[in-house]
PDB file of N, CA and C in Angstrom:
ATOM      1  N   UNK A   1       8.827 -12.917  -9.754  1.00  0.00           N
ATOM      2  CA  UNK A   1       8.241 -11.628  -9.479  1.00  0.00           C
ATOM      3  C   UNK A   1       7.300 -11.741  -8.290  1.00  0.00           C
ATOM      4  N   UNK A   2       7.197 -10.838  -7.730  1.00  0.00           N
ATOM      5  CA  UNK A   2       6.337 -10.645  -6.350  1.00  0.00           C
ATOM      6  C   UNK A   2       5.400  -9.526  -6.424  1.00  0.00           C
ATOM      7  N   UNK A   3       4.012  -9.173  -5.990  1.00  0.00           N
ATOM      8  CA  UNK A   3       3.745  -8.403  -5.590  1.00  0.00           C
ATOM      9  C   UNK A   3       3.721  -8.190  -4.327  1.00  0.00           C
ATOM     10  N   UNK A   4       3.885  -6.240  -4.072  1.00  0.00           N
ATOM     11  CA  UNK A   4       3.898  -5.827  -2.402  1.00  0.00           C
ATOM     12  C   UNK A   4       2.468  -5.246  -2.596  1.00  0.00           C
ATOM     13  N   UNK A   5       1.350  -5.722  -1.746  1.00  0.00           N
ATOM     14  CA  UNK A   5       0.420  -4.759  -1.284  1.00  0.00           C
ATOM     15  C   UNK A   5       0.376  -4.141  -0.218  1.00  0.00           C
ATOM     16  N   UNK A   6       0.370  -2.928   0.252  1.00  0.00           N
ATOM     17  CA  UNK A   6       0.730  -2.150   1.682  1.00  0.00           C
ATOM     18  C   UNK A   6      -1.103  -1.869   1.813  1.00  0.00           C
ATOM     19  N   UNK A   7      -0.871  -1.774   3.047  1.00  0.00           N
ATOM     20  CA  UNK A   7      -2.578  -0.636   3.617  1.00  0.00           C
ATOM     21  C   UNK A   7      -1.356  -0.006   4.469  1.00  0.00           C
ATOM     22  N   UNK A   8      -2.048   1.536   4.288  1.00  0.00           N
ATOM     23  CA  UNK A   8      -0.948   2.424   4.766  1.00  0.00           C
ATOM     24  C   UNK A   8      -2.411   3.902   5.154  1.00  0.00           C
ATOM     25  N   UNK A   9      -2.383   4.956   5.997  1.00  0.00           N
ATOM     26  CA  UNK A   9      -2.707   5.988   6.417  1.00  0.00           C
ATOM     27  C   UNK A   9      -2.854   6.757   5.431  1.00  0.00           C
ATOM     28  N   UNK A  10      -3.688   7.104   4.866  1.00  0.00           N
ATOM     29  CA  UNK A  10      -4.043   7.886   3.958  1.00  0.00           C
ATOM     30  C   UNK A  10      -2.925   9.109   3.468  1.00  0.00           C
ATOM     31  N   UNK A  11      -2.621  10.073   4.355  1.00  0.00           N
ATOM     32  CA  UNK A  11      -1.927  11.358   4.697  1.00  0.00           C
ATOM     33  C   UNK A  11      -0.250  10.684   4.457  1.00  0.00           C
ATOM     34  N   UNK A  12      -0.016   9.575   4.481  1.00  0.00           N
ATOM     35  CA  UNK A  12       1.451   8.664   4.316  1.00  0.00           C
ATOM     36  C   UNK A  12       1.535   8.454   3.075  1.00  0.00           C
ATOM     37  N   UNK A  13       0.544   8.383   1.993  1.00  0.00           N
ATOM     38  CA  UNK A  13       0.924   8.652   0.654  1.00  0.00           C
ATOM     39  C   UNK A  13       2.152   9.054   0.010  1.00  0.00           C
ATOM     40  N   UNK A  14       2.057  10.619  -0.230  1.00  0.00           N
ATOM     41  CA  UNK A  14       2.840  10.723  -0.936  1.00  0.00           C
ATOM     42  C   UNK A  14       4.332  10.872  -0.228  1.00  0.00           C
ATOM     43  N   UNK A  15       4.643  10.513   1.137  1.00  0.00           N
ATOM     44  CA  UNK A  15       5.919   9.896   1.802  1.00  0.00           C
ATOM     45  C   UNK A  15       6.508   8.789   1.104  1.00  0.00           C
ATOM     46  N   UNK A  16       5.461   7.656   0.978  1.00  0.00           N
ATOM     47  CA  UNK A  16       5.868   6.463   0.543  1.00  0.00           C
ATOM     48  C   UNK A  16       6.168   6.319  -0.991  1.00  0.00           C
ATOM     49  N   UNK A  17       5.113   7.277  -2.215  1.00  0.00           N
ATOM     50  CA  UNK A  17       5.505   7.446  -3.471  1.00  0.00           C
ATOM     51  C   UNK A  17       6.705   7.938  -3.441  1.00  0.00           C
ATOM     52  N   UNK A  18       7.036   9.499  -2.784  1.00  0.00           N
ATOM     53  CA  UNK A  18       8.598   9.835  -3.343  1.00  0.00           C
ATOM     54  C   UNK A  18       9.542   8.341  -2.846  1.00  0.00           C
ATOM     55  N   UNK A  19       9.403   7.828  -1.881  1.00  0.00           N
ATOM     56  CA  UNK A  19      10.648   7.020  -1.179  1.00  0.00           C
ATOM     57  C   UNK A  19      10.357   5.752  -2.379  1.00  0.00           C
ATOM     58  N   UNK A  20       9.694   5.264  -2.958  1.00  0.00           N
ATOM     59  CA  UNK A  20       9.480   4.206  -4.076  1.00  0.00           C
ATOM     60  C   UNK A  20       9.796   4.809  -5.496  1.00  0.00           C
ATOM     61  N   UNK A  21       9.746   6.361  -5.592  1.00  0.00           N
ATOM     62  CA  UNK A  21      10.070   6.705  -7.173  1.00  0.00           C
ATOM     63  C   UNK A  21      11.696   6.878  -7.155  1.00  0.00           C
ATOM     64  N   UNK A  22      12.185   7.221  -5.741  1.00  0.00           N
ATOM     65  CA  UNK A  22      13.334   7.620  -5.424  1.00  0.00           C
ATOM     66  C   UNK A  22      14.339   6.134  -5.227  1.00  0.00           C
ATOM     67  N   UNK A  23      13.571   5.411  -5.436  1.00  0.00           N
ATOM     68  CA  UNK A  23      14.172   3.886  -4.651  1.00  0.00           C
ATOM     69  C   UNK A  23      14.297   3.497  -6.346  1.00  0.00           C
ATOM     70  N   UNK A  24      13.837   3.692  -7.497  1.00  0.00           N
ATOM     71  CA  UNK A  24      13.671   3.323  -8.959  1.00  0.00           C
ATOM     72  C   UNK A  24      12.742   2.621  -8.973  1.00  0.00           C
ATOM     73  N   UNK A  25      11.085   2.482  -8.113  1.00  0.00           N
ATOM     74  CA  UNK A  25      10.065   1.740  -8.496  1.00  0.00           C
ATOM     75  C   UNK A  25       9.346   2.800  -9.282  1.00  0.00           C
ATOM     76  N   UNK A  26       8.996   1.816 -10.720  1.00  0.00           N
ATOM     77  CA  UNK A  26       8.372   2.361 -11.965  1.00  0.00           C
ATOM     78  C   UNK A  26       6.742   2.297 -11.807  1.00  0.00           C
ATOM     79  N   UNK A  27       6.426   1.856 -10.838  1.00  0.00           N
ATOM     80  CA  UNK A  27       5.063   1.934 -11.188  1.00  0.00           C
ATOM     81  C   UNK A  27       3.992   1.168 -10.429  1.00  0.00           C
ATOM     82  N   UNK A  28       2.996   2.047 -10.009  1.00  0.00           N
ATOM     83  CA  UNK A  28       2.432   1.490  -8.392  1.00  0.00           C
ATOM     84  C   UNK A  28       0.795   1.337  -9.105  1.00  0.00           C
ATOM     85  N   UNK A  29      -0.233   0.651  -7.842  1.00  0.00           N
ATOM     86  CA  UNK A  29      -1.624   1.347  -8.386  1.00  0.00           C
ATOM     87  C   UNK A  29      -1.652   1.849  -6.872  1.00  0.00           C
ATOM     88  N   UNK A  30      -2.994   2.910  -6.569  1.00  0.00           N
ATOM     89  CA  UNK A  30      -3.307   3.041  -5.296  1.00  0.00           C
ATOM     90  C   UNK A  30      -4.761   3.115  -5.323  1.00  0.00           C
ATOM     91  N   UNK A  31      -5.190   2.539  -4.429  1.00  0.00           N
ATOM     92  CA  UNK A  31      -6.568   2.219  -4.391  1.00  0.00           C
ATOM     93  C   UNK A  31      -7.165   2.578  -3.023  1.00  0.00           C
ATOM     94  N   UNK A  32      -8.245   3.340  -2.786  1.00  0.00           N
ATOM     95  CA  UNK A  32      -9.141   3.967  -1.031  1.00  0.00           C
ATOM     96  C   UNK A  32      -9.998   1.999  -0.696  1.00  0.00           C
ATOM     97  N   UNK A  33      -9.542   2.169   0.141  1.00  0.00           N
ATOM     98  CA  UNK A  33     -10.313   1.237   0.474  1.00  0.00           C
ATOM     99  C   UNK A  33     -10.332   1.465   2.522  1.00  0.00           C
ATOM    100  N   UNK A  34     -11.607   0.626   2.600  1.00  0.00           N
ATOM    101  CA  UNK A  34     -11.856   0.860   4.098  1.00  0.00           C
ATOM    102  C   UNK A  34     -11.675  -0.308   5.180  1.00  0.00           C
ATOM    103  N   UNK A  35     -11.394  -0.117   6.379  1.00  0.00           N
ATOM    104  CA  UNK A  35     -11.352  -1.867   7.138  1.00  0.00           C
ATOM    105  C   UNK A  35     -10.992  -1.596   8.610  1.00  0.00           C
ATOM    106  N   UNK A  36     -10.738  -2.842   9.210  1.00  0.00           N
ATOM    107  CA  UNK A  36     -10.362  -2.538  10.356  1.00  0.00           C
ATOM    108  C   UNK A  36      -9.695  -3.539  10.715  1.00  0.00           C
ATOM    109  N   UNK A  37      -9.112  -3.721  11.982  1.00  0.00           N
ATOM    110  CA  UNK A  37      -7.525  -4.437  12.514  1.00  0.00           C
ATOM    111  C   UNK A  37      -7.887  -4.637  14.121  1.00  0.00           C
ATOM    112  N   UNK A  38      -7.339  -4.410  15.006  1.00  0.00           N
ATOM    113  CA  UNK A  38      -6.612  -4.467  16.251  1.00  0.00           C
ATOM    114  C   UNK A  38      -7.081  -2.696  16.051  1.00  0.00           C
ATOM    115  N   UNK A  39      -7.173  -1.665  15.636  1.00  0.00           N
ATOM    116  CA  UNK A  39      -7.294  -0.685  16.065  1.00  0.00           C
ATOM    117  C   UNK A  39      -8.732  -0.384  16.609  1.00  0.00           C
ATOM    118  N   UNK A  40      -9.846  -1.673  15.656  1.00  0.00           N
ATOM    119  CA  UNK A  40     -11.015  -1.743  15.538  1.00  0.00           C
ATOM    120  C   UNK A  40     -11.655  -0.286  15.756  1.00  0.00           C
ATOM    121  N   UNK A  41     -11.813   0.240  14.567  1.00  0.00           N
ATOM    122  CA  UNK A  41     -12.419   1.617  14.193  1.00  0.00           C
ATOM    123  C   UNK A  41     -12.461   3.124  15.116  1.00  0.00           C
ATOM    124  N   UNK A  42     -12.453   3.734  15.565  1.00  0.00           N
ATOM    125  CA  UNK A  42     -12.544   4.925  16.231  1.00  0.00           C
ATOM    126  C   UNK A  42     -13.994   5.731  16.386  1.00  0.00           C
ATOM    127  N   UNK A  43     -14.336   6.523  17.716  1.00  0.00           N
ATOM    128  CA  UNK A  43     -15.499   7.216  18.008  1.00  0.00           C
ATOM    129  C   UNK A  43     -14.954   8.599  17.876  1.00  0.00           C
ATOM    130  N   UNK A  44     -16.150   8.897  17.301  1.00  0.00           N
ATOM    131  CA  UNK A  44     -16.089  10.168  16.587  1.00  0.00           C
ATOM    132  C   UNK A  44     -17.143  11.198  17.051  1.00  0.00           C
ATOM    133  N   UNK A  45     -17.350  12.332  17.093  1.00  0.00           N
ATOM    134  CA  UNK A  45     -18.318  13.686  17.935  1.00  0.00           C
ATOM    135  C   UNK A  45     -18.772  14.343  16.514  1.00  0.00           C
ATOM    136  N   UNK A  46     -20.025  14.239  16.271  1.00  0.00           N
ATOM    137  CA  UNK A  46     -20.701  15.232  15.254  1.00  0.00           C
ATOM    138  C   UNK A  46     -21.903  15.987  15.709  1.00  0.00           C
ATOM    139  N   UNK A  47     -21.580  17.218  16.115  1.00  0.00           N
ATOM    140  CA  UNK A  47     -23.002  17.967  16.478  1.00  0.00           C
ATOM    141  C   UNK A  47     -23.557  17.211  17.538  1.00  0.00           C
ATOM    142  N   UNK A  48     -22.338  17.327  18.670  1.00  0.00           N
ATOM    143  CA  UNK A  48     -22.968  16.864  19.592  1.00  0.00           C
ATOM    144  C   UNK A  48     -22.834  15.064  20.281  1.00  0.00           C
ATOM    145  N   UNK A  49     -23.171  14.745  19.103  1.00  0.00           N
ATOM    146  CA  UNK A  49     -23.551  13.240  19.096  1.00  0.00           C
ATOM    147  C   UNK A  49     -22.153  12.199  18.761  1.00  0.00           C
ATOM    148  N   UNK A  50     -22.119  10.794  19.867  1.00  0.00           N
ATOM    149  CA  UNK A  50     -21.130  10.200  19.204  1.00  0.00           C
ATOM    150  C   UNK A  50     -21.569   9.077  18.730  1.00  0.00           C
ATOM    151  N   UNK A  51     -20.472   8.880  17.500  1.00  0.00           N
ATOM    152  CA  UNK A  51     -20.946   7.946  16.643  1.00  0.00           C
ATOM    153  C   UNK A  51     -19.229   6.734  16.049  1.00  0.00           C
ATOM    154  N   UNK A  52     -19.679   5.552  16.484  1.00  0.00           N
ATOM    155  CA  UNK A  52     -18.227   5.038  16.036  1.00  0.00           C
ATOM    156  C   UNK A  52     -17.742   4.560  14.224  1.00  0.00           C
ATOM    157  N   UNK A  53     -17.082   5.104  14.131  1.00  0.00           N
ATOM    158  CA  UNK A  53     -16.425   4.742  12.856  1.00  0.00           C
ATOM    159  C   UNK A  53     -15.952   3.101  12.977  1.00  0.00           C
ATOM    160  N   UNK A  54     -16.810   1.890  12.165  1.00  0.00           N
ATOM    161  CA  UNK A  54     -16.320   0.560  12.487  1.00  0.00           C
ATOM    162  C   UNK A  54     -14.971   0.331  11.116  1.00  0.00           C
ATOM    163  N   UNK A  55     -15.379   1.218  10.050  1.00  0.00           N
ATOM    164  CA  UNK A  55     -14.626   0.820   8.525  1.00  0.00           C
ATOM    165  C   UNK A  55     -13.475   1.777   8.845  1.00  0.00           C
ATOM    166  N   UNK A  56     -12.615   2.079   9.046  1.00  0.00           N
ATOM    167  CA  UNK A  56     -11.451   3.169   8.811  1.00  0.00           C
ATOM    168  C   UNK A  56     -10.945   3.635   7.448  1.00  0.00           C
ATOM    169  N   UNK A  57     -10.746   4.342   7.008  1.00  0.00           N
ATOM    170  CA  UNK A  57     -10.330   4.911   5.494  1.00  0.00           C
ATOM    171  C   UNK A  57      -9.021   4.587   5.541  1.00  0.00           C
ATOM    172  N   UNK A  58      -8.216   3.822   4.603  1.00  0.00           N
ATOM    173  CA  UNK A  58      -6.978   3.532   4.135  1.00  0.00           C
ATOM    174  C   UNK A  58      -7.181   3.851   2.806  1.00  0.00           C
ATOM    175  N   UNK A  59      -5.542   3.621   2.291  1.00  0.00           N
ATOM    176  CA  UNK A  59      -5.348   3.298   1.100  1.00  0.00           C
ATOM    177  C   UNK A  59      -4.072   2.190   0.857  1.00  0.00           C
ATOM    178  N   UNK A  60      -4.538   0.889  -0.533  1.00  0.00           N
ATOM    179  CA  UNK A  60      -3.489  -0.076  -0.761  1.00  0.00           C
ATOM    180  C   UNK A  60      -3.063   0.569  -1.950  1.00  0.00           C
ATOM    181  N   UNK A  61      -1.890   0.100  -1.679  1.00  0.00           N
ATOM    182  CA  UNK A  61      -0.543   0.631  -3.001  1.00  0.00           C
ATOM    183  C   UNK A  61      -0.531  -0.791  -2.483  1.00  0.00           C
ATOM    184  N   UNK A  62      -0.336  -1.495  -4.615  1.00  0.00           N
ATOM    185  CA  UNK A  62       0.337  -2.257  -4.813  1.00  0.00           C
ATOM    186  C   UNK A  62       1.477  -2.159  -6.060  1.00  0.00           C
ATOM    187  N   UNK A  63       2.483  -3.323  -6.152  1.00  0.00           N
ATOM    188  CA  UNK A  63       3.926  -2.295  -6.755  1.00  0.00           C
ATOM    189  C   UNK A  63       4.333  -3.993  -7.633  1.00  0.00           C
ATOM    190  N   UNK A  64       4.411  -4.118  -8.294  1.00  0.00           N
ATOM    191  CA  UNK A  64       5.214  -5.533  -8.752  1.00  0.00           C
ATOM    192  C   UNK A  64       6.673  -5.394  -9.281  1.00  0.00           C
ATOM    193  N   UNK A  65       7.138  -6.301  -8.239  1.00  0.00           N
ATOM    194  CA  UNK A  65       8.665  -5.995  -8.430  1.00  0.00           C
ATOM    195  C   UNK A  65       9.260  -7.652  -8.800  1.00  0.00           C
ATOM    196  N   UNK A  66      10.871  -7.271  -8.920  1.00  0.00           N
ATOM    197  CA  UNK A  66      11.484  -8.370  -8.876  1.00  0.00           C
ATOM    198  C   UNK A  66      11.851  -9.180  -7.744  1.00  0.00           C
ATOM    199  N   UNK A  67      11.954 -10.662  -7.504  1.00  0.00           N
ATOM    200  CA  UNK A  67      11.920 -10.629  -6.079  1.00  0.00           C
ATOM    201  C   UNK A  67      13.502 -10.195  -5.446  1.00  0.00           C
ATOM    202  N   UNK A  68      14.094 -10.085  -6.462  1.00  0.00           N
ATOM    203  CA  UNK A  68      15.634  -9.608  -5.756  1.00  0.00           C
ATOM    204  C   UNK A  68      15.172  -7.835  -5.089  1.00  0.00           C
ATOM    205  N   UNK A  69      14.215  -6.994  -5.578  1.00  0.00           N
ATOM    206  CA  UNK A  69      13.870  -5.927  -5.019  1.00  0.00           C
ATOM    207  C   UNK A  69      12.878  -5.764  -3.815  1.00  0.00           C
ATOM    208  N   UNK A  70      12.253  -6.846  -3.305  1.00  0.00           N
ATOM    209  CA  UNK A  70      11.213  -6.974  -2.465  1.00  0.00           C
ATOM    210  C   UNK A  70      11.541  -6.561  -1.148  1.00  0.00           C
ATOM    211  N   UNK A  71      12.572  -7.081  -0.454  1.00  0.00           N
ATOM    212  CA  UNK A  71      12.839  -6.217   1.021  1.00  0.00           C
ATOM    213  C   UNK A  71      13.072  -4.950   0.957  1.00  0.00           C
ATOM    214  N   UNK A  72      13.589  -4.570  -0.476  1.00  0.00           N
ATOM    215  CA  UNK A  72      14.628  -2.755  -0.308  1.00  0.00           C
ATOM    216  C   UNK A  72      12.858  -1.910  -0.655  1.00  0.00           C
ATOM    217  N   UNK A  73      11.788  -2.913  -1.254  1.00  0.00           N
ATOM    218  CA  UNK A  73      10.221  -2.001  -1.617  1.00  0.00           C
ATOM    219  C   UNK A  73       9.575  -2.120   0.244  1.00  0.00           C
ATOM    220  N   UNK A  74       9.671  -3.347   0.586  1.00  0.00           N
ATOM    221  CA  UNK A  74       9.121  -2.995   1.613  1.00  0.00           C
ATOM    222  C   UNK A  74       9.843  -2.427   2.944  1.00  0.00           C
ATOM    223  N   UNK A  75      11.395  -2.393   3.073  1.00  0.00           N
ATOM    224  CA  UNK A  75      11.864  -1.396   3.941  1.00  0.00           C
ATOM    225  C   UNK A  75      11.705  -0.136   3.564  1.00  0.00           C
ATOM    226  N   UNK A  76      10.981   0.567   2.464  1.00  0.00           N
ATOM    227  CA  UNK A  76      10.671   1.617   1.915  1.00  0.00           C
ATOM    228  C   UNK A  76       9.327   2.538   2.370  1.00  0.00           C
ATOM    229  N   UNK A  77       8.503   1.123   2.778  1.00  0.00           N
ATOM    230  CA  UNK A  77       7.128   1.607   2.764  1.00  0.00           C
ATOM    231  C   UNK A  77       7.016   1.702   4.180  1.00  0.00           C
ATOM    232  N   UNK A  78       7.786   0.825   4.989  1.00  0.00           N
ATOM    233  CA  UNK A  78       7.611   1.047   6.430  1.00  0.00           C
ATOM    234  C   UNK A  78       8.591   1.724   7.061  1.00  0.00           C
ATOM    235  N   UNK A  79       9.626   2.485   6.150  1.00  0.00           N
ATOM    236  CA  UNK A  79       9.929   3.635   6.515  1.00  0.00           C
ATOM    237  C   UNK A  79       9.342   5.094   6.692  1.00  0.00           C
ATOM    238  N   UNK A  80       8.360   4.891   5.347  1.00  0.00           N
ATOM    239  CA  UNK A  80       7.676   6.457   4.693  1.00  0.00           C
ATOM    240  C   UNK A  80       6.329   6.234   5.741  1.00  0.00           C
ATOM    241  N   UNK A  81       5.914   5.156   6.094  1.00  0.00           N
ATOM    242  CA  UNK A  81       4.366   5.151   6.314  1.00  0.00           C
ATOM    243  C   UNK A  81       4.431   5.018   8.076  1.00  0.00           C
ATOM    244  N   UNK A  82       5.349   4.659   8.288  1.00  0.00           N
ATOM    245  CA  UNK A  82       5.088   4.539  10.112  1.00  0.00           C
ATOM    246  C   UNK A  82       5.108   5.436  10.943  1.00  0.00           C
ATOM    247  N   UNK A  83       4.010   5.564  12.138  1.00  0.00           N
ATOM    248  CA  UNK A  83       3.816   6.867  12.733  1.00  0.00           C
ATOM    249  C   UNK A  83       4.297   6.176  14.151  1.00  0.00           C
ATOM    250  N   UNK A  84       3.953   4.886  14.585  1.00  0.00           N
ATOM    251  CA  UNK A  84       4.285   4.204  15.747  1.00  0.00           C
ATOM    252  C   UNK A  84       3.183   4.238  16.849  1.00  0.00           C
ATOM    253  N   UNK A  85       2.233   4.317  15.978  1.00  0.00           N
ATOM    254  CA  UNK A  85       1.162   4.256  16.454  1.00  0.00           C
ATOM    255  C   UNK A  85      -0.024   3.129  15.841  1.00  0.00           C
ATOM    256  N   UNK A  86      -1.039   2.138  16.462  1.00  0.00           N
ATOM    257  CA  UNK A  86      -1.930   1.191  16.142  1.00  0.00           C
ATOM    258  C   UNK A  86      -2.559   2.030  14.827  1.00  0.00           C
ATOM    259  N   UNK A  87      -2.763   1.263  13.708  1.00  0.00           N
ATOM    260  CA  UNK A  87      -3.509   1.635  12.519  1.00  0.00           C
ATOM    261  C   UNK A  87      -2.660   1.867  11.653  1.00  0.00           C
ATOM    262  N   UNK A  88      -1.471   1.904  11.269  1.00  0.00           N
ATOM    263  CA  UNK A  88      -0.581   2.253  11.082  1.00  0.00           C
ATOM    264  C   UNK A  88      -0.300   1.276   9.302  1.00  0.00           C
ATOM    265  N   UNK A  89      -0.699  -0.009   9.547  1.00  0.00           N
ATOM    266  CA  UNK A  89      -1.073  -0.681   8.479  1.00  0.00           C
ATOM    267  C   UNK A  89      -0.731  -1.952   8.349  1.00  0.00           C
ATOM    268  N   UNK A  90      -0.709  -2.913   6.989  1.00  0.00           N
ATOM    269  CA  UNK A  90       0.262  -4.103   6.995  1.00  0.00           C
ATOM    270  C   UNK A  90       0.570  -4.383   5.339  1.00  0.00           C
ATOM    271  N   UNK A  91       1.678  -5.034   5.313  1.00  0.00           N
ATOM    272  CA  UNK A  91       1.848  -5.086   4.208  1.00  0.00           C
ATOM    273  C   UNK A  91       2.149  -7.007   4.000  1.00  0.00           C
ATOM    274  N   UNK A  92       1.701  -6.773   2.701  1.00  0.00           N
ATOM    275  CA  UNK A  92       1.568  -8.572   1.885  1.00  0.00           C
ATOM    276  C   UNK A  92       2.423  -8.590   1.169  1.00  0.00           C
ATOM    277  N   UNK A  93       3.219  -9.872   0.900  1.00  0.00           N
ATOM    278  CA  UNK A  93       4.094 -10.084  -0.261  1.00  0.00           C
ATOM    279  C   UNK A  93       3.345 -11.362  -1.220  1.00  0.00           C
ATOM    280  N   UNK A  94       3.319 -11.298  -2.369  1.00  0.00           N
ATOM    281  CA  UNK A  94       2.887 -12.730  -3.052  1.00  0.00           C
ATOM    282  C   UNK A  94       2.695 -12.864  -4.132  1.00  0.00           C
ATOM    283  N   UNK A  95       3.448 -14.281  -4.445  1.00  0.00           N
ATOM    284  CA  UNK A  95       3.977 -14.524  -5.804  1.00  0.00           C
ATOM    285  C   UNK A  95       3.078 -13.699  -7.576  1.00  0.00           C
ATOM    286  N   UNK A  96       4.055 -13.702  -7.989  1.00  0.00           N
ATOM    287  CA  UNK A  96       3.164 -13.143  -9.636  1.00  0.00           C
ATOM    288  C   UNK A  96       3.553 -14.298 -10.933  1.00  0.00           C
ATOM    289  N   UNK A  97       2.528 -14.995 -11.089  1.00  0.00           N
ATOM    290  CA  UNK A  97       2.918 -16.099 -12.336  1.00  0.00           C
ATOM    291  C   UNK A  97       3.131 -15.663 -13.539  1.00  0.00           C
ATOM    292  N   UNK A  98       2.304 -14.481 -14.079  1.00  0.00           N
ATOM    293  CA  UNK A  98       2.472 -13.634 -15.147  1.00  0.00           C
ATOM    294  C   UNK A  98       1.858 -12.582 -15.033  1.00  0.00           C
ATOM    295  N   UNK A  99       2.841 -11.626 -16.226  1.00  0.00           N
ATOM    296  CA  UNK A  99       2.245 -10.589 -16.708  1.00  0.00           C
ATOM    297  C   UNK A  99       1.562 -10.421 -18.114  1.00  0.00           C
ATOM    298  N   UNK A 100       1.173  -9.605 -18.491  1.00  0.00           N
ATOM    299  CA  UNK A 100       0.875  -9.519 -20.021  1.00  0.00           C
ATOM    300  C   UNK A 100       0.384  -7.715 -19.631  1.00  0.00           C
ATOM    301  N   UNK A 101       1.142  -6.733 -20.712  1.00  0.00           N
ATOM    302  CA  UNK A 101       1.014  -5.678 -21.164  1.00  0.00           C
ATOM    303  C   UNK A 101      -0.313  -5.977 -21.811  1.00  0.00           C
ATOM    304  N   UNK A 102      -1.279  -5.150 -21.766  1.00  0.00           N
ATOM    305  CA  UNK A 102      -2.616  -5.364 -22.958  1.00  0.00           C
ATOM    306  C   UNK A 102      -2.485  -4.917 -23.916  1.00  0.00           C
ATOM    307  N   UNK A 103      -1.678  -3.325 -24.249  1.00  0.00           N
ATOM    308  CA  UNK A 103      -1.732  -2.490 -25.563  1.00  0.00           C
ATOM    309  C   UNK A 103      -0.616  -3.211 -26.385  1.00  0.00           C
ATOM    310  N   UNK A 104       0.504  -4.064 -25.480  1.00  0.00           N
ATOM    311  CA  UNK A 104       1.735  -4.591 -26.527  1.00  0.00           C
ATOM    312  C   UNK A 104       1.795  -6.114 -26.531  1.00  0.00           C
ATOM    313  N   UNK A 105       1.242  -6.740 -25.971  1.00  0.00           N
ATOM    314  CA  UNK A 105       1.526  -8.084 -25.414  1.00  0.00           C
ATOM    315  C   UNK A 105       2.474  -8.574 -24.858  1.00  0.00           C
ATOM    316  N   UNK A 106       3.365  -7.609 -24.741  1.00  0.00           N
ATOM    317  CA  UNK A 106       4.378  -7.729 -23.685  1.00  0.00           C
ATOM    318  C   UNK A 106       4.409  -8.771 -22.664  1.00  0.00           C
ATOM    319  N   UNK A 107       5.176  -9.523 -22.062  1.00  0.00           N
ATOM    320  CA  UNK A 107       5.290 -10.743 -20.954  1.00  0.00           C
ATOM    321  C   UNK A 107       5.983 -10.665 -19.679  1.00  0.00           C
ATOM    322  N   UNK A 108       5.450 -10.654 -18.608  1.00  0.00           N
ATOM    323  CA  UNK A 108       6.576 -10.674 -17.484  1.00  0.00           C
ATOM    324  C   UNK A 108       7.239  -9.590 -17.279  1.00  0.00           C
ATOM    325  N   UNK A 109       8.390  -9.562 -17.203  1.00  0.00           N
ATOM    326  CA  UNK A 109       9.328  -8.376 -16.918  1.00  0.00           C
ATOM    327  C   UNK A 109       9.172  -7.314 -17.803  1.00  0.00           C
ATOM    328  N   UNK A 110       9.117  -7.728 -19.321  1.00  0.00           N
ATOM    329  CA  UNK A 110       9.176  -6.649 -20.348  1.00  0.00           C
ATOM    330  C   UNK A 110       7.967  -5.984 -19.933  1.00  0.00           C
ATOM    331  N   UNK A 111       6.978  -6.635 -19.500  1.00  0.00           N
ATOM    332  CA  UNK A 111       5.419  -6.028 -19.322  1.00  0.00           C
ATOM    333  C   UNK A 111       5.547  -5.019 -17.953  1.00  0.00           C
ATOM    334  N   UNK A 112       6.154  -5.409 -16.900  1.00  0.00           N
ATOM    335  CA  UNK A 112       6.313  -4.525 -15.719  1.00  0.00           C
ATOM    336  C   UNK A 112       6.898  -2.634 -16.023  1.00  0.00           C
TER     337      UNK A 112
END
């Protein structure tokens, strides 16, 4: 088993959910988180005044799959999420030793 974590454009959301519910992935988390890259943050105009944004607003979706499903999850996400433009995101692949369901004790696959 593998997990995919993406950082993806906020507004690319729900592109990338339908193309993963539509692809048969059962089940994602998504989490706001902030950072920066090669785009290194953006300047911004408030009342006048400029001020640079160093953290950028993203969000990570992560998805645990099988690894026989891992290229068809991530040709998915960088289909739904790419604008072709810097900031755009990156995505991680990496190993999963176990699972465990908490409410069933479920293991591994049965637990996914």
């Amino acid at each position: 088993m593998k997990k995919v974590e993406a950082i993806i454009r906020p507004f690319k959301l729900d592109e990338v959910k339908i193309a993963l519910v539509n692809a048969g992935v059962v089940g994602m988390t998504v989490s706001e988180v902030r950072g920066f890259g090669r785009q290194k943050g953006q300047t911004e105009r408030y009342r006048g005044s400029e001020y640079t944004v160093e953290f950028l607003q993203k969000l990570k979706i992560e998805i645990v799959v099988e690894d026989d499903q891992v290229e068809m999850v991530v040709d998915k996400v960088i289909n739904a999420a790419r604008t072709g433009e810097i900031g755009d995101g990156k995505i991680f692949v990496s190993p999963i030793e176990r699972i465990i369901r908490i409410r069933t004790g479920e293991k591994d696959l049965d637990a996914v």
